[in-house]
N, C-alpha and C. Protein backbone atom coordinates (compact mmCIF):
# COMPACT_ATOMS: atom_id res chain seq x y z
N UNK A 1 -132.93 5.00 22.58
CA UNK A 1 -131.83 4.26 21.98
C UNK A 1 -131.44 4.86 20.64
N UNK A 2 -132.53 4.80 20.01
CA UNK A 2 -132.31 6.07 18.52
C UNK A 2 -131.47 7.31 18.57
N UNK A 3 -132.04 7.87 19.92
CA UNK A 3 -130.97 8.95 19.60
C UNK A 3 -129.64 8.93 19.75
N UNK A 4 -129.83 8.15 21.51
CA UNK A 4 -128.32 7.75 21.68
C UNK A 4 -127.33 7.32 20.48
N UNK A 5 -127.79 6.36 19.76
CA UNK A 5 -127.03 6.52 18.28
C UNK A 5 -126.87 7.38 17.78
N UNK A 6 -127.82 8.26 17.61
CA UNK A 6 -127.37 9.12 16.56
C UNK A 6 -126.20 10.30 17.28
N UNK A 7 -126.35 10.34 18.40
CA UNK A 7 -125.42 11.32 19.12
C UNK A 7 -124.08 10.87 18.76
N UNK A 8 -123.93 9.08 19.47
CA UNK A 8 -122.44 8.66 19.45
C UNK A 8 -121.88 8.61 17.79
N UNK A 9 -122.84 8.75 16.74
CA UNK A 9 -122.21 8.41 15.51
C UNK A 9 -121.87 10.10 14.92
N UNK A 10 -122.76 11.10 15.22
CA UNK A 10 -122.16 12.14 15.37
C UNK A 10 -120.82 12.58 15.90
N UNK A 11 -121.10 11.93 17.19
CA UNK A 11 -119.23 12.45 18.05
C UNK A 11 -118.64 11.73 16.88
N UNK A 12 -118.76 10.15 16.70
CA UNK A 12 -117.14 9.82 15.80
C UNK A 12 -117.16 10.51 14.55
N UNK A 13 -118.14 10.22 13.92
CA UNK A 13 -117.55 11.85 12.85
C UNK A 13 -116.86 12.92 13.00
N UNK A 14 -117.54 13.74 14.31
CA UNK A 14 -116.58 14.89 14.61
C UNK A 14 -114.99 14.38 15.25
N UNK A 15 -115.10 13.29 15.78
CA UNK A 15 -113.84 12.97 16.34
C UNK A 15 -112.63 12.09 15.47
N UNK A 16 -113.18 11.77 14.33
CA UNK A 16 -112.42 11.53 13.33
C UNK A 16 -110.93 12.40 12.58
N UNK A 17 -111.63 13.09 12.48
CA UNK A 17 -110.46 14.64 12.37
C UNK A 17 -109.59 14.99 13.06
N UNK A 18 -110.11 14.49 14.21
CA UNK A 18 -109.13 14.63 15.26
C UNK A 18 -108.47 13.26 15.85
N UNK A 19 -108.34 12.40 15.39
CA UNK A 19 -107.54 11.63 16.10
C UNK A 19 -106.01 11.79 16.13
N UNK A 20 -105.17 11.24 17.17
CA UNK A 20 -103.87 11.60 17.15
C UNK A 20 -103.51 10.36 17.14
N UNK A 21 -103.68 9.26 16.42
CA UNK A 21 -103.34 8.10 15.36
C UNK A 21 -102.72 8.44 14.14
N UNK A 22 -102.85 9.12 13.64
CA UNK A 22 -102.63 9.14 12.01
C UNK A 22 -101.15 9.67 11.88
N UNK A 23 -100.35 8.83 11.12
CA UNK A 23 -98.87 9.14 11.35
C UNK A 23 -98.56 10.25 10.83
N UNK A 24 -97.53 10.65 10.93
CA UNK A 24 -97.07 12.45 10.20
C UNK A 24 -96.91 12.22 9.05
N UNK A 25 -97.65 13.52 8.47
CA UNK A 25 -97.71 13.65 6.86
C UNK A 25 -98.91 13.00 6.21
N UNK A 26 -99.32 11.81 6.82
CA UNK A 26 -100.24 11.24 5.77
C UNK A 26 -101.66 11.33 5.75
N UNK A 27 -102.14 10.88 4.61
CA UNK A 27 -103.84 12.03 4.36
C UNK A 27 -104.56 10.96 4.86
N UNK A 28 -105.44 11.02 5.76
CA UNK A 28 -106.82 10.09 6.45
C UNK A 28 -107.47 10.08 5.27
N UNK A 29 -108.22 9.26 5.14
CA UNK A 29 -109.05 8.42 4.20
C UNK A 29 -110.45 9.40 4.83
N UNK A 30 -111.35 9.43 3.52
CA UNK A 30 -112.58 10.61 3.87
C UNK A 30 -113.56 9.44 4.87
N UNK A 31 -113.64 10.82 5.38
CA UNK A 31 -114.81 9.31 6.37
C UNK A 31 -115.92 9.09 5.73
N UNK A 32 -116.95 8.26 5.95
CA UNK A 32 -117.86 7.94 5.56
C UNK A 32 -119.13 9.26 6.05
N UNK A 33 -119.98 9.62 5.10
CA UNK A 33 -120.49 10.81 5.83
C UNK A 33 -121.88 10.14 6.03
N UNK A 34 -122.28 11.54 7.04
CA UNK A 34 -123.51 11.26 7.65
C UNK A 34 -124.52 12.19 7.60
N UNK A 35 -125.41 12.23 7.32
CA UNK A 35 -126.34 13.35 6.94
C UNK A 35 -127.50 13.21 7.58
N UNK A 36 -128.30 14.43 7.28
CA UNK A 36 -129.59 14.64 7.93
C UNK A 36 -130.38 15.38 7.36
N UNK A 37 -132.13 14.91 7.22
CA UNK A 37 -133.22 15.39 7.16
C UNK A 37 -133.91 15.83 8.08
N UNK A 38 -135.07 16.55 7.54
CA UNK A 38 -136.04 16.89 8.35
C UNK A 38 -137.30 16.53 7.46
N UNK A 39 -137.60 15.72 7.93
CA UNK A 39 -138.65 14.86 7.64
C UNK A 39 -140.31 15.49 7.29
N UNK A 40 -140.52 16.12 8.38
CA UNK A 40 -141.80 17.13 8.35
C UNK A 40 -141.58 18.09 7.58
N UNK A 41 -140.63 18.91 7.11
CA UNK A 41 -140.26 20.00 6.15
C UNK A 41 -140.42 19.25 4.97
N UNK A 42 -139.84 18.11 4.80
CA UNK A 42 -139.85 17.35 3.64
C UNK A 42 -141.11 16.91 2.62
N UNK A 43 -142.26 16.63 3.69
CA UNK A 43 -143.33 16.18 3.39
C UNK A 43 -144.62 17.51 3.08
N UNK A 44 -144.16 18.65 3.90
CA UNK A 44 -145.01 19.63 4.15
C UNK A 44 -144.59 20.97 2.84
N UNK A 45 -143.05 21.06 2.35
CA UNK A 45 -142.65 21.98 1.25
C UNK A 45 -142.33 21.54 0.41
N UNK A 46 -142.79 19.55 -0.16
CA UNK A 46 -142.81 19.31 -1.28
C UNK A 46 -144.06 19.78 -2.37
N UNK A 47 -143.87 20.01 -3.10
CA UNK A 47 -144.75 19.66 -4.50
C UNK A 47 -146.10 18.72 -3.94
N UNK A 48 -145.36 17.56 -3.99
CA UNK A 48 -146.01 15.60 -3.93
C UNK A 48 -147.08 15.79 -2.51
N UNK A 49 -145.58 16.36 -1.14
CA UNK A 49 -146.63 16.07 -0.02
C UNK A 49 -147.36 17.73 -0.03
N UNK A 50 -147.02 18.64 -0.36
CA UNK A 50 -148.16 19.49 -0.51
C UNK A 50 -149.66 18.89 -0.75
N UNK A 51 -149.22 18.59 -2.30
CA UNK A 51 -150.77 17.83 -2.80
C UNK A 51 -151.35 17.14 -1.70
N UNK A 52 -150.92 16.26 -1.47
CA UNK A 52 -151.33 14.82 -0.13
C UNK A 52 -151.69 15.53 1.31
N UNK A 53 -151.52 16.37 1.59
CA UNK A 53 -151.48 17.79 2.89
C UNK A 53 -153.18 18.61 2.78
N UNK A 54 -153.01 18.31 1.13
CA UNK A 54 -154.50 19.33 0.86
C UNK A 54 -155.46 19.08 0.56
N UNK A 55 -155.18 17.75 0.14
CA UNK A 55 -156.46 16.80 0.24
C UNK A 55 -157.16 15.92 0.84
N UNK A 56 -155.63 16.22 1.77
CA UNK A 56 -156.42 15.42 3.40
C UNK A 56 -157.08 16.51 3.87
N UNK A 57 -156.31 17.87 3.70
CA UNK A 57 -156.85 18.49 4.70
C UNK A 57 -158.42 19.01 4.15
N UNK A 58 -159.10 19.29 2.61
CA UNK A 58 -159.92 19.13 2.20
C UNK A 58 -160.93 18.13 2.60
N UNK A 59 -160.70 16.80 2.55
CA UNK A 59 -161.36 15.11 3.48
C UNK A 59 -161.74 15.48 5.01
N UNK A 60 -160.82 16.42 5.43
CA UNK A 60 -160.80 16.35 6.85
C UNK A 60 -162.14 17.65 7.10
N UNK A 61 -161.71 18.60 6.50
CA UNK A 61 -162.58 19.43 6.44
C UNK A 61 -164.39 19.81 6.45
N UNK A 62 -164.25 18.50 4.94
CA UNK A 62 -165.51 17.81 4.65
C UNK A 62 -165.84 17.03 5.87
N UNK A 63 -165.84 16.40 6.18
CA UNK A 63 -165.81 15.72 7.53
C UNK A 63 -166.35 16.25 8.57
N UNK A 64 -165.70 17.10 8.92
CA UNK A 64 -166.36 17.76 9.94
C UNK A 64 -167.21 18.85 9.95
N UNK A 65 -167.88 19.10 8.57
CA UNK A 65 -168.82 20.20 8.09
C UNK A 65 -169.73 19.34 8.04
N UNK A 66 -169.66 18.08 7.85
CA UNK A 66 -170.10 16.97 7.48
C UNK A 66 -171.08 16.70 9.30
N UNK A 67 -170.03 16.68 10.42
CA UNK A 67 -170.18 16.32 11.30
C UNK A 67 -171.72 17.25 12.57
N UNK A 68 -170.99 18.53 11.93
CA UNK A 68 -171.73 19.75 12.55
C UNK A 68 -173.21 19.60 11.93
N UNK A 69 -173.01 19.11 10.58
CA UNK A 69 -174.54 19.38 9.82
C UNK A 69 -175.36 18.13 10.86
N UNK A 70 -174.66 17.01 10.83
CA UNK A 70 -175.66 15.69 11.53
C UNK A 70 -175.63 16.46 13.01
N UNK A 71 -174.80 16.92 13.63
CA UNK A 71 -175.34 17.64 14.87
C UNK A 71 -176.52 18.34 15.38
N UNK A 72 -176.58 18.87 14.29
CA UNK A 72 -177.37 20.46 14.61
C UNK A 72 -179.01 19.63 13.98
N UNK A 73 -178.71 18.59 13.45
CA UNK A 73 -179.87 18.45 12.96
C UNK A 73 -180.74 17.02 13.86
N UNK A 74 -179.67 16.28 15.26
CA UNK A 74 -179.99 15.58 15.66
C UNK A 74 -180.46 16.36 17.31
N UNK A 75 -180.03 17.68 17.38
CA UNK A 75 -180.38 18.25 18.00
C UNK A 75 -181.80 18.83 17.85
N UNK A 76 -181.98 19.06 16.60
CA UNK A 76 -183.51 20.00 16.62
C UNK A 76 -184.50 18.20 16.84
N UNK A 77 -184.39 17.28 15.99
CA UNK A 77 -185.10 15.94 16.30
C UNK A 77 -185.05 15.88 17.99
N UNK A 78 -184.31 16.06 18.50
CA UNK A 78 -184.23 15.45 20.20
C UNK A 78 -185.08 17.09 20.64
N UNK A 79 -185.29 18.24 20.16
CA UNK A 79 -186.28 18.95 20.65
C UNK A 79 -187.61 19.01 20.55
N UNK A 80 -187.72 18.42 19.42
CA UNK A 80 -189.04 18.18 18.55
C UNK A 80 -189.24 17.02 19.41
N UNK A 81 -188.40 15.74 19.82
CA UNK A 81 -188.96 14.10 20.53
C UNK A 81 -189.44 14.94 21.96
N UNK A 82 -188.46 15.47 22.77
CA UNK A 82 -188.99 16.56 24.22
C UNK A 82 -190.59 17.38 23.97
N UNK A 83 -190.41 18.26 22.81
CA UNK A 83 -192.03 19.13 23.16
C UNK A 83 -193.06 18.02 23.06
N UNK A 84 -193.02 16.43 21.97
CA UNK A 84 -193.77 15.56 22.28
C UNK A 84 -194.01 15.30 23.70
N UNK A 85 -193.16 15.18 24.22
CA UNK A 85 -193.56 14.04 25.66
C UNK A 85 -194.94 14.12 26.63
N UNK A 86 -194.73 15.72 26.57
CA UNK A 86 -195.90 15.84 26.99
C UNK A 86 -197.54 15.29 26.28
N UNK A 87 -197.64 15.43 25.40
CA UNK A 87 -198.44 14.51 24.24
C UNK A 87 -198.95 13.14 24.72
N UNK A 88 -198.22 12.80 24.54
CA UNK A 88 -198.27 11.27 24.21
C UNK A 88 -197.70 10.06 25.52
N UNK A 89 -198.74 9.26 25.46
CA UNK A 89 -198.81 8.10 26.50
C UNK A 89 -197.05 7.55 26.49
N UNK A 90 -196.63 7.50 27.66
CA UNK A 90 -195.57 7.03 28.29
C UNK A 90 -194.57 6.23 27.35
N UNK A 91 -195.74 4.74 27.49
CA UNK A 91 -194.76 3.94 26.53
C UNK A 91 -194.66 4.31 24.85
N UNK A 92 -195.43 4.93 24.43
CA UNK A 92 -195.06 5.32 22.64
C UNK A 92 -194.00 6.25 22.75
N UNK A 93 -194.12 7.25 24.04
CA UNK A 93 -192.99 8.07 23.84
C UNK A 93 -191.78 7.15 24.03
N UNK A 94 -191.45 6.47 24.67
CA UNK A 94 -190.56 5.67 25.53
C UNK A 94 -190.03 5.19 23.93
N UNK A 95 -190.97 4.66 23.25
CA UNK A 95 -190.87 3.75 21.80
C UNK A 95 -189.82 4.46 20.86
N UNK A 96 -190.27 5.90 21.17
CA UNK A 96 -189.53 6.81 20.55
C UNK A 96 -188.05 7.21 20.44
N UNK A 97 -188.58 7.42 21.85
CA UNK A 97 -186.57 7.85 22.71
C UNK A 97 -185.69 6.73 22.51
N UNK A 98 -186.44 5.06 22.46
CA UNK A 98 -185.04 4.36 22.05
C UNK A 98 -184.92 4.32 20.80
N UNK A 99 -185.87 4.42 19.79
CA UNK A 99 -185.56 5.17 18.48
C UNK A 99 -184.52 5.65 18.57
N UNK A 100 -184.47 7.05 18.80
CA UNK A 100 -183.69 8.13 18.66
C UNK A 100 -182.13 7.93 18.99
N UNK A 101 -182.42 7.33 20.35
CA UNK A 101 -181.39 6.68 21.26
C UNK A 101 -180.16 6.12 20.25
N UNK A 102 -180.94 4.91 19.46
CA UNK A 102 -180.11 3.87 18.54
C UNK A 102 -179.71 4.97 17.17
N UNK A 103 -180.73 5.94 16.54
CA UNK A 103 -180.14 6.05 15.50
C UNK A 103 -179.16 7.19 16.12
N UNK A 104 -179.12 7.74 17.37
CA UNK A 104 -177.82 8.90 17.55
C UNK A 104 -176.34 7.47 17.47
N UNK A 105 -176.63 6.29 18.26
CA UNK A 105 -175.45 5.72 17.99
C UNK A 105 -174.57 5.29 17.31
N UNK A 106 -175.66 4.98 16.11
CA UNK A 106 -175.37 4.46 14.69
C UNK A 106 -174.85 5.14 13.78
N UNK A 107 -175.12 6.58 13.89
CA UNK A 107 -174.71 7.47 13.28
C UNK A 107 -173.10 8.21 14.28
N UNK A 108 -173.33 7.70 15.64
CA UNK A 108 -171.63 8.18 15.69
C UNK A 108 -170.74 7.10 15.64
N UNK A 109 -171.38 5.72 15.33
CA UNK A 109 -170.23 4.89 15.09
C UNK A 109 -169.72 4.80 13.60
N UNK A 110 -170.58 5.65 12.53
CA UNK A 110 -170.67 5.65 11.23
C UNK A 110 -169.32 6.96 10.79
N UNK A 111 -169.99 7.73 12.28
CA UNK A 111 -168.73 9.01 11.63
C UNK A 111 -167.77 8.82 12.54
N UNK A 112 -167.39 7.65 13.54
CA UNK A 112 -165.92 7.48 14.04
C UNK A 112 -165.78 6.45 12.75
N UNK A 113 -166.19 5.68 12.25
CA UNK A 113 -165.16 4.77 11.69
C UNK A 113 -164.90 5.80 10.13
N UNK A 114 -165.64 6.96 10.02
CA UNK A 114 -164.89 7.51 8.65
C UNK A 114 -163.91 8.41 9.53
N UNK A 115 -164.07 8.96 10.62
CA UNK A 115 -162.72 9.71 10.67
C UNK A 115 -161.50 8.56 11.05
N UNK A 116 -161.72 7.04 11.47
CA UNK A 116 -160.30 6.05 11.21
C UNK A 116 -159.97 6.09 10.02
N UNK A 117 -160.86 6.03 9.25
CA UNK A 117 -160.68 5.62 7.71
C UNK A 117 -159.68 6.96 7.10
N UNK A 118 -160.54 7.79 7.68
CA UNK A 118 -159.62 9.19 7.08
C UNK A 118 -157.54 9.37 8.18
N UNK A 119 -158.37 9.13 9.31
CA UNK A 119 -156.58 8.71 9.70
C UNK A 119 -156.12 7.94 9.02
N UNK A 120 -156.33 6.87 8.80
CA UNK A 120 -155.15 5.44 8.22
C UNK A 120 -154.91 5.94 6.87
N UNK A 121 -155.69 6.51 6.11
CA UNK A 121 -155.52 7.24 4.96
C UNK A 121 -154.31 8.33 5.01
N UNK A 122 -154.29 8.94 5.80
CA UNK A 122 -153.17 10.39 6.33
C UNK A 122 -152.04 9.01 6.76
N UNK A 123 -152.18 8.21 7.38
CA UNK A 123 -150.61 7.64 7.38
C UNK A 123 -150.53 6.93 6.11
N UNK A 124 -151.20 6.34 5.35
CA UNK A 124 -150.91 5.50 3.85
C UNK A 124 -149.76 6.45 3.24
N UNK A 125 -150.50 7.76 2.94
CA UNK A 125 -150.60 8.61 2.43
C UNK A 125 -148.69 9.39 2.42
N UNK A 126 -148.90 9.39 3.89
CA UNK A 126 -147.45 9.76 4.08
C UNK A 126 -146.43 8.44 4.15
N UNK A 127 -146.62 7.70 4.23
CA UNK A 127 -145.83 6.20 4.34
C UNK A 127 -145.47 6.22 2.62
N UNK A 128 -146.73 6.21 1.56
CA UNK A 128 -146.52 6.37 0.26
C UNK A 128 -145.70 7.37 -0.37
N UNK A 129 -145.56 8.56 0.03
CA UNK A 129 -144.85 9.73 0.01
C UNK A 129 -142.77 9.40 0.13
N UNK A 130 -142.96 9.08 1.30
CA UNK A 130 -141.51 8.58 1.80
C UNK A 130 -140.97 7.30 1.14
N UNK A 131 -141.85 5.90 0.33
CA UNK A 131 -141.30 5.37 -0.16
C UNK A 131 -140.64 6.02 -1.60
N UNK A 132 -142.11 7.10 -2.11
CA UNK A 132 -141.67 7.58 -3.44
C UNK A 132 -140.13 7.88 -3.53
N UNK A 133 -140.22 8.81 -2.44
CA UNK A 133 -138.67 10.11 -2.48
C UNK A 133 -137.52 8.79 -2.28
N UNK A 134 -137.76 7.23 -1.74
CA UNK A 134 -136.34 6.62 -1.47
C UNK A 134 -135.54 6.69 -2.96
N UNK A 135 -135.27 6.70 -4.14
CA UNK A 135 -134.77 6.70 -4.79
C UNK A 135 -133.91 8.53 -5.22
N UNK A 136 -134.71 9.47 -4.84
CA UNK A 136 -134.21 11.11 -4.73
C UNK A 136 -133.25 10.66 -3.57
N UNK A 137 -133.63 10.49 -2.61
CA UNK A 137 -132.82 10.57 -1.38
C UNK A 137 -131.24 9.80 -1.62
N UNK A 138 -131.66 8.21 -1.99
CA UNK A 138 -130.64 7.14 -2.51
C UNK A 138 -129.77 8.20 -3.39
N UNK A 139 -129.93 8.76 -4.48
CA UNK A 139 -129.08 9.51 -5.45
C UNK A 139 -128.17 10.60 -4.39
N UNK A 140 -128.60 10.91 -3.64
CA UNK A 140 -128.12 11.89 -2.95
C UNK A 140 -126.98 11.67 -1.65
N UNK A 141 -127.42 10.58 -1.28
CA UNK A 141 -126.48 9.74 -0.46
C UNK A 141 -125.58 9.12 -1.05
N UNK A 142 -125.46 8.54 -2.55
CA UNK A 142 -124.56 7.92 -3.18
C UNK A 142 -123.51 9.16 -3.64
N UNK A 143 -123.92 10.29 -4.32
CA UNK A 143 -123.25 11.42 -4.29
C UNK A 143 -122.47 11.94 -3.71
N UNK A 144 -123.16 11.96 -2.10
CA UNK A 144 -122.02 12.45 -1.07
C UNK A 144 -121.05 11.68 -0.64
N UNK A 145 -121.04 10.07 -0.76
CA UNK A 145 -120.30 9.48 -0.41
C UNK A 145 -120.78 8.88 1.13
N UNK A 146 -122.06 9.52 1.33
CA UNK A 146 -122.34 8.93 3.06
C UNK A 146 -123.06 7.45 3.09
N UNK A 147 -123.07 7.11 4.04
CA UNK A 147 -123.76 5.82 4.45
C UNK A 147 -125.30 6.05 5.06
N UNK A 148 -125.54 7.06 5.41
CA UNK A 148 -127.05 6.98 6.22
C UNK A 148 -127.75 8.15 6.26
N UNK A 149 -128.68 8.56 6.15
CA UNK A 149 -129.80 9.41 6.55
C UNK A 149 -130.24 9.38 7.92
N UNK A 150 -130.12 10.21 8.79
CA UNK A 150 -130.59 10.22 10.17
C UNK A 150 -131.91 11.69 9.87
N UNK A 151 -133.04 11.30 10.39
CA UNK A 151 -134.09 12.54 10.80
C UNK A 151 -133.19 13.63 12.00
N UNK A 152 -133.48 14.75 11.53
CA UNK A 152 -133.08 15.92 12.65
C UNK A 152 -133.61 15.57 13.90
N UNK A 153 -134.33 15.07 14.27
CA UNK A 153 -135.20 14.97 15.54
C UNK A 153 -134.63 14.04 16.90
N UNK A 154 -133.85 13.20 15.71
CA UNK A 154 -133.12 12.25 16.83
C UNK A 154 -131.62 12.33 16.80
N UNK A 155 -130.95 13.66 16.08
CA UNK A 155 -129.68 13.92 16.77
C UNK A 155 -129.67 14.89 17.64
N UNK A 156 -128.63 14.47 18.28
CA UNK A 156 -128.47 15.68 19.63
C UNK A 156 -128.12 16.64 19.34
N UNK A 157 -126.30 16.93 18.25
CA UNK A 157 -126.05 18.07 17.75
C UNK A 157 -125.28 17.87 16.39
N UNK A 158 -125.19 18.92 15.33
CA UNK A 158 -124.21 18.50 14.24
C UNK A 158 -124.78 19.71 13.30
N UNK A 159 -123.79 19.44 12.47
CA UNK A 159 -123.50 20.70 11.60
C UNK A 159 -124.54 20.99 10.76
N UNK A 160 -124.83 21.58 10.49
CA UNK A 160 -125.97 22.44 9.16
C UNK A 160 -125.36 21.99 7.93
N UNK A 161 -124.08 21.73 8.07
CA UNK A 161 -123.84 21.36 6.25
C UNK A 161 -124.11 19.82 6.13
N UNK A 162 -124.37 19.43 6.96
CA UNK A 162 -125.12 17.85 6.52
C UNK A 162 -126.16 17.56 6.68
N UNK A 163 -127.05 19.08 6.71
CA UNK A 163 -128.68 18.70 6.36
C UNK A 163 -128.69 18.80 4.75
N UNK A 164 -129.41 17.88 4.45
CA UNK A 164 -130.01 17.68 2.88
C UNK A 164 -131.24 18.33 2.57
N UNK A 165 -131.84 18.47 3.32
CA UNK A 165 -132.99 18.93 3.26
C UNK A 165 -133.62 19.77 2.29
N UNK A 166 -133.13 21.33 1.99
CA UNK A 166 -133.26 21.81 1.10
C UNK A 166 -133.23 21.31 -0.31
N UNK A 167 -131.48 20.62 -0.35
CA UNK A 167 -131.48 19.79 -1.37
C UNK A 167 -132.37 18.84 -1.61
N UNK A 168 -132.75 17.79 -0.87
CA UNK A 168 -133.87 16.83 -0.94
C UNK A 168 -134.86 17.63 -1.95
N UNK A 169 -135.62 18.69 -0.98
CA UNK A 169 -137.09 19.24 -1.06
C UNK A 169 -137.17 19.65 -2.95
N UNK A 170 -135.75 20.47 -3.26
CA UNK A 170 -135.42 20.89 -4.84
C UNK A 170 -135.54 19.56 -5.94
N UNK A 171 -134.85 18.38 -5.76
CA UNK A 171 -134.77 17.70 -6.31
C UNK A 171 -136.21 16.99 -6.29
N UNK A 172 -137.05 16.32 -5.34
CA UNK A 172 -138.05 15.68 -5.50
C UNK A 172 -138.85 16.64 -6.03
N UNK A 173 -139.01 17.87 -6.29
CA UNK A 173 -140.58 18.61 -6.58
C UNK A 173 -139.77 19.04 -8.29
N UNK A 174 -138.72 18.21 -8.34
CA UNK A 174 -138.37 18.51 -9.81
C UNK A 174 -138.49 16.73 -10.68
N UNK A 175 -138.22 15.75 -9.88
CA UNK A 175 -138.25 14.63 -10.48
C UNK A 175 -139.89 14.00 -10.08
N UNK A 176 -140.13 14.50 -8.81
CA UNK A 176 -142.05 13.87 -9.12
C UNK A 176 -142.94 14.88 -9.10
N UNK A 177 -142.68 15.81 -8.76
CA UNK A 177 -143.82 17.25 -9.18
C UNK A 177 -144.90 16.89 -7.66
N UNK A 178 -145.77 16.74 -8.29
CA UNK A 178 -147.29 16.60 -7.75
C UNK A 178 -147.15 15.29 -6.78
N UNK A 179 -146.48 14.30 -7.68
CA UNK A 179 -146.30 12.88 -7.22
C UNK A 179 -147.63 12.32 -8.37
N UNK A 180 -147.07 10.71 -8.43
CA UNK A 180 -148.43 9.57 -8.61
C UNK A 180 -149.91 9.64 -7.86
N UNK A 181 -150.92 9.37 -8.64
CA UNK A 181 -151.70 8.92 -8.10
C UNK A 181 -151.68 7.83 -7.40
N UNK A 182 -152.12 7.43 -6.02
CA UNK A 182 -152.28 6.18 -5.66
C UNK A 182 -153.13 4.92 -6.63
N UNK A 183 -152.79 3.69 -6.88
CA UNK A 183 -153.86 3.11 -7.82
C UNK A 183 -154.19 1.86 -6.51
N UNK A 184 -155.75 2.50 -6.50
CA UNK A 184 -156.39 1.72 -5.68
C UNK A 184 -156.45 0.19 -5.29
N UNK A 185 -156.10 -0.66 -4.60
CA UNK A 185 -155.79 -2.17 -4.50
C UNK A 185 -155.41 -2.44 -5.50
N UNK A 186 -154.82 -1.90 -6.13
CA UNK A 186 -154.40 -2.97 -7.89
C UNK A 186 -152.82 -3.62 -6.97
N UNK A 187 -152.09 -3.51 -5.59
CA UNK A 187 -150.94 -4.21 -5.32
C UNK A 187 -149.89 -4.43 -5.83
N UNK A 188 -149.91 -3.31 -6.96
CA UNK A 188 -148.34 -3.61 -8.07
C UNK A 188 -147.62 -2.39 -7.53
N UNK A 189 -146.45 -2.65 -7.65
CA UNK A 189 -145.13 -1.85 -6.94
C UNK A 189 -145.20 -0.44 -8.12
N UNK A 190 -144.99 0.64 -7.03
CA UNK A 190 -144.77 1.99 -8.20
C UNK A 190 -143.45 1.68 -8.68
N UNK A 191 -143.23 2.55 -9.41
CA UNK A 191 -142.09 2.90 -10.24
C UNK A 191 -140.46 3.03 -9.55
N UNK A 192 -141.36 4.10 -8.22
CA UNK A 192 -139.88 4.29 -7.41
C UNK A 192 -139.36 3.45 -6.97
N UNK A 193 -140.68 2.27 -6.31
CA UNK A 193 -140.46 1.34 -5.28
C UNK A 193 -139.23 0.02 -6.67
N UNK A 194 -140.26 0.17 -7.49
CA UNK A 194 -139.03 -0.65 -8.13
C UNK A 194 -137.99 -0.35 -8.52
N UNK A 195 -137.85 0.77 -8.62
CA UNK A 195 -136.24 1.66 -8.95
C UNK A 195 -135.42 1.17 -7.64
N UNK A 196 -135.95 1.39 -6.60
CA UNK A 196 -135.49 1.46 -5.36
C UNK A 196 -134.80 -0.10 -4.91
N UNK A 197 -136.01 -0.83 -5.60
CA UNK A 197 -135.39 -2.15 -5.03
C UNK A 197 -133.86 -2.89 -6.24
N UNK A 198 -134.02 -2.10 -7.28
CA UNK A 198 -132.77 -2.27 -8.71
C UNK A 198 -131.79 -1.75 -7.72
N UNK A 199 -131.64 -0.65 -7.26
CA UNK A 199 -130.76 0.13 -6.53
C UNK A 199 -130.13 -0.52 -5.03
């Protein structure tokens, strides 16, 4: 349905220019314009989402160096519990293996819920990003005179001169740089967000 909009609001733009309504001689009124981002370029060749890109991808990294080390080391324990078996009476070994059993589980339900933690973090992260830029973006749409921002992804076809994009990417890595720090549960609105809501 998204796109389908964005297709039909494309055609009437392009078909604006052309209507054979407009009486002889007189000047059509500018249409309302329509523009477009690219959203992933946006987030990935800013300044702001650079930073936020590299410190996930740093988190993510850790993580799974993180992951290999508890591997390799729950592996040599489960070789060391095997050369026992032979050893030792049935049920102590038995005592053992569900040992082992519980702490392999505990420890992968410990490192799935940090890699959720580290996803929901990568969407905060970018959700926080995109509220920052609404006030860059807002300036830029008021400028051109358009009504809407559509993502590249969900039009079908349209001109290159109504991507912003570049423009976007120049302006935000000049008005937030790096970007804000997030401030941890403190629940008070950033700066943009309240610019955004004045606006």
């Amino acid at each position: 349905m998204r796109r389908a909009l964005a297709y039909a609001a494309a055609l009437l733009l392009g078909l604006h220019g052309a209507s054979a309504q407009e009486p002889a001689g007189s000047v059509p009124p500018a249409a309302p314009q329509i523009l477009t981002i690219d959203q992933d370029r946006l987030f990935s060749e800013t300044v702001f989402g650079g930073r936020v890109s590299a410190e996930l991808e740093d988190e993510t990294g850790a993580l799974t160096a993180e992951n290999r080390r508890i591997e390799a080391e729950l592996i040599a324990e489960e070789r060391k519990l095997t050369d026992l078996r032979e050893t030792m009476e049935p049920a102590a070994f038995q005592t053992l293996a569900n040992a082992f059993d519980a702490k392999v589980q505990q420890i992968r339900a410990e490192q799935d819920a940090k890699s959720r933690s580290l996803q929901q973090r990568a969407d905060a992260e970018r959700q926080r990003f995109f509220r920052e830029i609404v006030p860059v973006l807002g300036q830029i749409v008021r400028e051109r005179g358009a009504v809407v921002i559509l993502d590249r992804r969900e039009v079908f076809l349209s001109a290159d001169s109504i991507d912003i994009t570049d423009a976007a990417i120049s302006r935000i890595n000049t008005r937030l740089g790096v970007g804000p720090e997030p401030a941890a549960g403190d629940g008070q609105e950033t700066e943009a967000e309240a610019e955004a809501e004045d606006n």
